[in-house]
C-alpha atoms as a PDB file:
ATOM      1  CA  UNK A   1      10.084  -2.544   8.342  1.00  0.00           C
ATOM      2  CA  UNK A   2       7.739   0.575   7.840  1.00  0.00           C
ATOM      3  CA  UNK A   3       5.024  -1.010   8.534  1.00  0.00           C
ATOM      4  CA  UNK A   4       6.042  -2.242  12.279  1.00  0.00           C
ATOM      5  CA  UNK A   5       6.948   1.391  12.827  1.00  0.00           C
ATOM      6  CA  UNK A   6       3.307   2.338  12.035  1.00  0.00           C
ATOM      7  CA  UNK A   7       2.015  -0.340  14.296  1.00  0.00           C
ATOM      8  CA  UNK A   8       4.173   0.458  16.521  1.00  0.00           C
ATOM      9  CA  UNK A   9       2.682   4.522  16.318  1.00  0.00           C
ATOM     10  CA  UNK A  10      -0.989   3.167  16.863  1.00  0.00           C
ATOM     11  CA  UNK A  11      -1.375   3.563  13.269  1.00  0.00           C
ATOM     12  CA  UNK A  12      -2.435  -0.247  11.769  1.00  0.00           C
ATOM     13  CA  UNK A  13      -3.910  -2.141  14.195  1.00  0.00           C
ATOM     14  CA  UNK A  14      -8.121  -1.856  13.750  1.00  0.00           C
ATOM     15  CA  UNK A  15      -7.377   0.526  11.223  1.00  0.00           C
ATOM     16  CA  UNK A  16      -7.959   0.674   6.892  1.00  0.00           C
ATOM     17  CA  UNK A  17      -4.697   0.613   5.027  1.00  0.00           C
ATOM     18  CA  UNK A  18      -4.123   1.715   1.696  1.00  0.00           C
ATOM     19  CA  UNK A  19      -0.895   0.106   0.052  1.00  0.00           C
ATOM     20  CA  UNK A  20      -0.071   1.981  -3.137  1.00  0.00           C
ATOM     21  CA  UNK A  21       1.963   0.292  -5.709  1.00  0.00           C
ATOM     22  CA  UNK A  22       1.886  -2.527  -3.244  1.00  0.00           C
ATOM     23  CA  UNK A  23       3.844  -4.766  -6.171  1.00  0.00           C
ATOM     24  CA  UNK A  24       3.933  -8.407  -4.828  1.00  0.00           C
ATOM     25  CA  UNK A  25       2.019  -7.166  -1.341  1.00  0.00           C
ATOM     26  CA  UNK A  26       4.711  -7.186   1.267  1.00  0.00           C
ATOM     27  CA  UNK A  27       3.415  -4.008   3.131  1.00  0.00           C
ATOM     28  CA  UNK A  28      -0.573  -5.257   2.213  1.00  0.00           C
ATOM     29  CA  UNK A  29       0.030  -8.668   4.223  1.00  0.00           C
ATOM     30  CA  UNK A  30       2.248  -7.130   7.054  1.00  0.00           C
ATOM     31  CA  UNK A  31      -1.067  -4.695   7.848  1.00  0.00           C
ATOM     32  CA  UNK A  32      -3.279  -7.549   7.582  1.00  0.00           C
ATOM     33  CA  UNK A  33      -1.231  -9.486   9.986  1.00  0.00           C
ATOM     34  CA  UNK A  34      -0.510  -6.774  12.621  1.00  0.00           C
ATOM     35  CA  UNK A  35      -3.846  -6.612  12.745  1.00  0.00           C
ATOM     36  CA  UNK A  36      -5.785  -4.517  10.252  1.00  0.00           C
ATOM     37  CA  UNK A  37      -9.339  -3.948   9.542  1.00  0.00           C
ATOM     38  CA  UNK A  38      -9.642  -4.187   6.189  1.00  0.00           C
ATOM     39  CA  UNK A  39      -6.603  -3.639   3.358  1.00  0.00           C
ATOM     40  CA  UNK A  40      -5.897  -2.599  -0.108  1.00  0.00           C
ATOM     41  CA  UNK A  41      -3.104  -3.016  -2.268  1.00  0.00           C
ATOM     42  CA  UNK A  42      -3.250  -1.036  -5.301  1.00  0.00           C
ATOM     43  CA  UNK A  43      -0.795  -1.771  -8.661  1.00  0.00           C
ATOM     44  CA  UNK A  44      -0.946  -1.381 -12.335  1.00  0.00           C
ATOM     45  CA  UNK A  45       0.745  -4.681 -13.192  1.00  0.00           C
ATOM     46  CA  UNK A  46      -1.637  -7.705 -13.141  1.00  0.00           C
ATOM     47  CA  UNK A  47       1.443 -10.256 -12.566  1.00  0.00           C
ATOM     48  CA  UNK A  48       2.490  -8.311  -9.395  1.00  0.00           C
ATOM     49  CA  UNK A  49      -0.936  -8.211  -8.295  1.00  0.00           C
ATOM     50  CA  UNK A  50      -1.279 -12.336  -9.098  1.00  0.00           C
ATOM     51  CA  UNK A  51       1.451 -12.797  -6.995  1.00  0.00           C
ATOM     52  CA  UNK A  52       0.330 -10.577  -4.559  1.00  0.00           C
ATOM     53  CA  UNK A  53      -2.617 -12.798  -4.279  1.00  0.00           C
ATOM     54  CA  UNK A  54      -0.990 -16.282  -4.121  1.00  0.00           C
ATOM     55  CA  UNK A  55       1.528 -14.290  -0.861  1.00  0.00           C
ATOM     56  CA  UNK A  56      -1.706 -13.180   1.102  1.00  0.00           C
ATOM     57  CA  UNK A  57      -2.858 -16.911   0.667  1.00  0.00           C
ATOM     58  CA  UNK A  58      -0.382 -18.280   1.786  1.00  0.00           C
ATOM     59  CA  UNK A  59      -0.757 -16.138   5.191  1.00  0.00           C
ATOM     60  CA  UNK A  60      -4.632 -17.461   4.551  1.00  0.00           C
ATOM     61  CA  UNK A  61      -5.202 -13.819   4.924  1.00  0.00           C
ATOM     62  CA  UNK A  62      -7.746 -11.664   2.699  1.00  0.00           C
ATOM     63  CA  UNK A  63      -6.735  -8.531   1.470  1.00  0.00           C
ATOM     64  CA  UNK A  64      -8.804  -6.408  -1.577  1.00  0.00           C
ATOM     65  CA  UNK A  65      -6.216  -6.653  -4.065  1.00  0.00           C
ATOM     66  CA  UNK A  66      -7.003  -3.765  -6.573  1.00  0.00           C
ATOM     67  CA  UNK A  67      -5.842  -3.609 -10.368  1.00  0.00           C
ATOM     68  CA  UNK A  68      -5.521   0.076 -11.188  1.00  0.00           C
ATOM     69  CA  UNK A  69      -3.825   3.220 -11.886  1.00  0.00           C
ATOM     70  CA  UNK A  70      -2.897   3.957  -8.476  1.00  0.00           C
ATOM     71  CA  UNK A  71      -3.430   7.759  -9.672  1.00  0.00           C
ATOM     72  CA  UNK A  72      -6.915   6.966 -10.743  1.00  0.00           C
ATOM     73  CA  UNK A  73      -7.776   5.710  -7.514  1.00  0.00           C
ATOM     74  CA  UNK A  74     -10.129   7.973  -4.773  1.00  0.00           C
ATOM     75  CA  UNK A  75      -9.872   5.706  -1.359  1.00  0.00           C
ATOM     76  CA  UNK A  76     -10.198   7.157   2.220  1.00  0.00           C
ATOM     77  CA  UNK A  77      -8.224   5.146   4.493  1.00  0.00           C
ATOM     78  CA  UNK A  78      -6.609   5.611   8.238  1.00  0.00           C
ATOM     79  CA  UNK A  79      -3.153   5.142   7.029  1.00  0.00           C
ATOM     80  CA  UNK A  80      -1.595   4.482   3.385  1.00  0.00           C
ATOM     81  CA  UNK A  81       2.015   3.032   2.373  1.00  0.00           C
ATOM     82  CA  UNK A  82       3.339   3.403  -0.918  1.00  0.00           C
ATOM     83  CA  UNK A  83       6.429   2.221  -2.377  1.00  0.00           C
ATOM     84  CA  UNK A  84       6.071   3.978  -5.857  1.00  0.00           C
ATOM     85  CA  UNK A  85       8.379   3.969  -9.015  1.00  0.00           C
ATOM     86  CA  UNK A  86      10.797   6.178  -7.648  1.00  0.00           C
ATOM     87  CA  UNK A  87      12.373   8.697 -10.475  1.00  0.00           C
ATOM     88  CA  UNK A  88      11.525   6.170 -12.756  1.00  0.00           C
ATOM     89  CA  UNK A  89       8.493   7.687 -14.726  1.00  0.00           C
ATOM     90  CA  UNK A  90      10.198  10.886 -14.953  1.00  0.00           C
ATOM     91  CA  UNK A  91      11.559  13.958 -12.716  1.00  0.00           C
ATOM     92  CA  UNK A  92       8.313  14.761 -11.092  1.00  0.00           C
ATOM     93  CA  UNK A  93       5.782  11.838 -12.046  1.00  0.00           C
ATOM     94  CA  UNK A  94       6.719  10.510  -8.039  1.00  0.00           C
ATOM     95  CA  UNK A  95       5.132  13.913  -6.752  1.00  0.00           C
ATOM     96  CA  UNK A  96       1.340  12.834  -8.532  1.00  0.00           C
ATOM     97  CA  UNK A  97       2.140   9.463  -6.232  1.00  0.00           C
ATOM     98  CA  UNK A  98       2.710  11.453  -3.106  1.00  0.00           C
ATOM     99  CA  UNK A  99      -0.321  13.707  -3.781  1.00  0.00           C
ATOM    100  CA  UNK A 100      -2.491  10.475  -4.015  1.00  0.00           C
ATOM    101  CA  UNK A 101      -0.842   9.447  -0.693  1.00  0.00           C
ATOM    102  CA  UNK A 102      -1.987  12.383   1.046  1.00  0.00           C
ATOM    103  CA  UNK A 103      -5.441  12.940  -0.108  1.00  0.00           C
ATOM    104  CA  UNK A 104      -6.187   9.147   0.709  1.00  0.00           C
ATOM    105  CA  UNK A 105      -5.714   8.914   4.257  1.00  0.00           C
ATOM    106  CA  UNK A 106      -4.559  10.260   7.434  1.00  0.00           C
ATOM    107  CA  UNK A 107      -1.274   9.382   7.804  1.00  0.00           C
ATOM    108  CA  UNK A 108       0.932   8.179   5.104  1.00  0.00           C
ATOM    109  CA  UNK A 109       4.530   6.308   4.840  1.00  0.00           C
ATOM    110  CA  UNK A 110       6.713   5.582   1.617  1.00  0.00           C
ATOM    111  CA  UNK A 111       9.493   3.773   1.091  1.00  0.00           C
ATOM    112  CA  UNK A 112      12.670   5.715   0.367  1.00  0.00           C
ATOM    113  CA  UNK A 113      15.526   4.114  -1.340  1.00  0.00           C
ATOM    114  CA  UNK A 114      18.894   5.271  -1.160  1.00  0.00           C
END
């Protein structure tokens, strides 16, 4: 998973983590437990963000679950993740999502599908 690798790098343990369209929170609660300071999981879609929620308690974990236009967002964090809409929105709506990755933190990891 991504989000080992980034542990793995230095890059999530005592650190902030930003997960952008973190849907139902699966890179949100692997930060939290590998060991980060404090995380965010960003989505548009209150249901995802519900479920989100219920995952992280199950894991009797707290992360800041945000409901949001990721691209309305302003967060500085040590690392962010993002797993955006890929080509869905349009041809070059997923570079706005990559912009917002950058500007937010110091490193930064997406999720690529083939």
């Amino acid at each position: 998973m991504i989000v080992y690798r980034a542990y793995l790098l230095g890059e999530i343990e005592k650190k902030s983590v930003l997960d952008l369209c973190c849907g139902t929170g699966s890179f949100s609660i692997a930060a939290k437990l590998l060991g980060a300071r404090e995380v965010f999981g960003i989505d548009i879609d209150w249901s995802a963000i519900k479920i989100a929620n219920e995952n992280s308690s199950k894991f009797n974990i707290y992360v800041e679950w945000v409901l949001s236009d990721v691209l309305k967002t302003n967060f500085k964090v040590d690392t962010a993740f993002m797993n955006s809409p890929f080509g869905i929105q349009g041809k070059t709506r997923d570079k706005f999502f990559l912009e917002i990755a950058l500007r937010s933190a110091t490193v930064s990891y997406t999720h690529l599908r083939a």
